[in-house]
Protein backbone atom coordinates (compact mmCIF):
# COMPACT_ATOMS: atom_id res chain seq x y z
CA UNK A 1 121.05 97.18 98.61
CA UNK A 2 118.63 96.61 95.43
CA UNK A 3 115.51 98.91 95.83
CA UNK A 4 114.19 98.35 92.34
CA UNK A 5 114.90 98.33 88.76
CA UNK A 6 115.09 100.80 85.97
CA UNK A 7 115.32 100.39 82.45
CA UNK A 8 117.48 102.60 79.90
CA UNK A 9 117.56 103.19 76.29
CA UNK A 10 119.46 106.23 73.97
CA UNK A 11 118.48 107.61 70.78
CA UNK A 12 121.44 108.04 68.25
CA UNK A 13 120.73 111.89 68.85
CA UNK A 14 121.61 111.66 72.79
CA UNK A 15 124.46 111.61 74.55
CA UNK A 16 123.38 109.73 77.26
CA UNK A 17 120.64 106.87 78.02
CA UNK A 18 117.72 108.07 79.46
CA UNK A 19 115.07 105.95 81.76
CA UNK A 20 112.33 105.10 79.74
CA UNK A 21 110.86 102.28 82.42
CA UNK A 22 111.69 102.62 86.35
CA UNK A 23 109.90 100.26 88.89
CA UNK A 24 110.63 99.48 93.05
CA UNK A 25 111.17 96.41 94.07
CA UNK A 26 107.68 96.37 95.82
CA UNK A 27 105.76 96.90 92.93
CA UNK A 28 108.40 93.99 90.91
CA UNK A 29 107.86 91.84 93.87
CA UNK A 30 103.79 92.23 93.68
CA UNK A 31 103.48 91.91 89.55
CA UNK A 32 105.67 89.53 89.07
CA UNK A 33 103.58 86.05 87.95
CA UNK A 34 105.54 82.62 88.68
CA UNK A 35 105.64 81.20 85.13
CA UNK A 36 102.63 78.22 84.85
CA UNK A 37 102.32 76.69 81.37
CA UNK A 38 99.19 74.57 80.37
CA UNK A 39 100.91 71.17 79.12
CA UNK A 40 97.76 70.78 76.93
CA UNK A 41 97.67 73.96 75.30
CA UNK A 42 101.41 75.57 75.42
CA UNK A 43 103.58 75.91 72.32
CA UNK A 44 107.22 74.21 71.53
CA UNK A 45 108.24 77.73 72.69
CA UNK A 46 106.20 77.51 76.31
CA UNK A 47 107.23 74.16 77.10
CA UNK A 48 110.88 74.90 76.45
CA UNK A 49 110.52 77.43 79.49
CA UNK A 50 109.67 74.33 81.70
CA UNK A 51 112.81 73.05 83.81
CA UNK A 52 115.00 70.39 82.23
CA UNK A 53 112.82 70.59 78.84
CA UNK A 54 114.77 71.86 75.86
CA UNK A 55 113.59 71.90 72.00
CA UNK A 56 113.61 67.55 71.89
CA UNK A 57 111.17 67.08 74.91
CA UNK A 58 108.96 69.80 74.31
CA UNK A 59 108.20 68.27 70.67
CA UNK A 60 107.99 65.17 72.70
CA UNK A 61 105.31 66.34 74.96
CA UNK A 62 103.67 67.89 71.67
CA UNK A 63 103.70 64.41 70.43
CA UNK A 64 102.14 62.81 73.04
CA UNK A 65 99.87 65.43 73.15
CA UNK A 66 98.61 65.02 69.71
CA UNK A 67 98.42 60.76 69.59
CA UNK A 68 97.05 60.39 73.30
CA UNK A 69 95.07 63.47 73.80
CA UNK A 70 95.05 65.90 76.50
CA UNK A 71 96.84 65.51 79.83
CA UNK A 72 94.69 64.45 82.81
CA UNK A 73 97.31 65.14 84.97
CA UNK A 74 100.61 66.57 84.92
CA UNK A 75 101.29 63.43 86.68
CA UNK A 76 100.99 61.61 82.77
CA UNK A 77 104.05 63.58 81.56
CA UNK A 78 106.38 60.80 82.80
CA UNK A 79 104.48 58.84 79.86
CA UNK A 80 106.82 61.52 77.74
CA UNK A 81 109.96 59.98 76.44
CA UNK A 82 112.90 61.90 78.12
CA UNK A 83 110.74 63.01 81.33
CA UNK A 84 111.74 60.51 84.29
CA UNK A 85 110.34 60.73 87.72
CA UNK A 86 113.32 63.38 88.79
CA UNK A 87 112.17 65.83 85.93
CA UNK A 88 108.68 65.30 86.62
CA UNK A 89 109.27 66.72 89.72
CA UNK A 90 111.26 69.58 88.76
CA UNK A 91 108.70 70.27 86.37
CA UNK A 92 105.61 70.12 88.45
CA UNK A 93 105.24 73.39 90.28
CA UNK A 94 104.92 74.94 86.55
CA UNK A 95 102.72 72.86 84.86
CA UNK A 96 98.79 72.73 84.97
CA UNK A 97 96.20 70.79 82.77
C-alpha cells in the first residue's frame, strides 16, 4: 500500500541517507499540476514534454510558430509537419494558446 513519498540524500560524512523531503500521498495527490504547455510561448524543452513530440517536432512547432504567428487554436498544430490528426489528439489535453 503506497501512503506517500519520501525523499533521501547522504552526506559523504554519514553512514546512512537521511530524509531530507517526506510528503503523503494526499498532499502529492492535491499539489500535483497536470503538465499544460502554451504552444505559443513554450521552449524546444516544453514542447518536447508534449506526447509523441521529440526534439524534430518541437523545432517544427517553433518554426511554424515563428513564420505563421501565434496559434489560434491548438486545433492549427496539425498545420505542423510531423503532427497528424492521431497526435493532435494525444497532444490536446496539454496544450493551450
Amino acid at each position: 500500500m503506497l501512503l506517500g513519498g519520501a525523499l533521501y540524500a547522504a552526506r559523504l560524512s554519514e553512514s546512512r541517507p537521511q530524509v531530507v523531503y517526506s510528503f503523503s500521498l494526499e498532499e502529492a495527490r492535491e499539489s500535483r499540476e497536470p503538465l499544460v504547455v502554451d504552444i505559443n510561448t513554450a521552449s524546444a524543452e516544453e514542447l518536447d514534454e508534449l506526447p509523441e513530440v521529440g526534439p524534430a517536432t518541437a523545432e517544427a512547432i517553433i518554426e511554424y510558430r515563428t513564420a505563421n504567428g501565434p496559434f489560434r487554436t491548438v486545433d492549427e498544430l496539425e498545420e505542423v509537419p510531423g503532427i497528424g490528426p492521431a497526435t493532435l489528439e494525444k497532444i490536446r489535453p496539454f496544450a493551450t494558446v
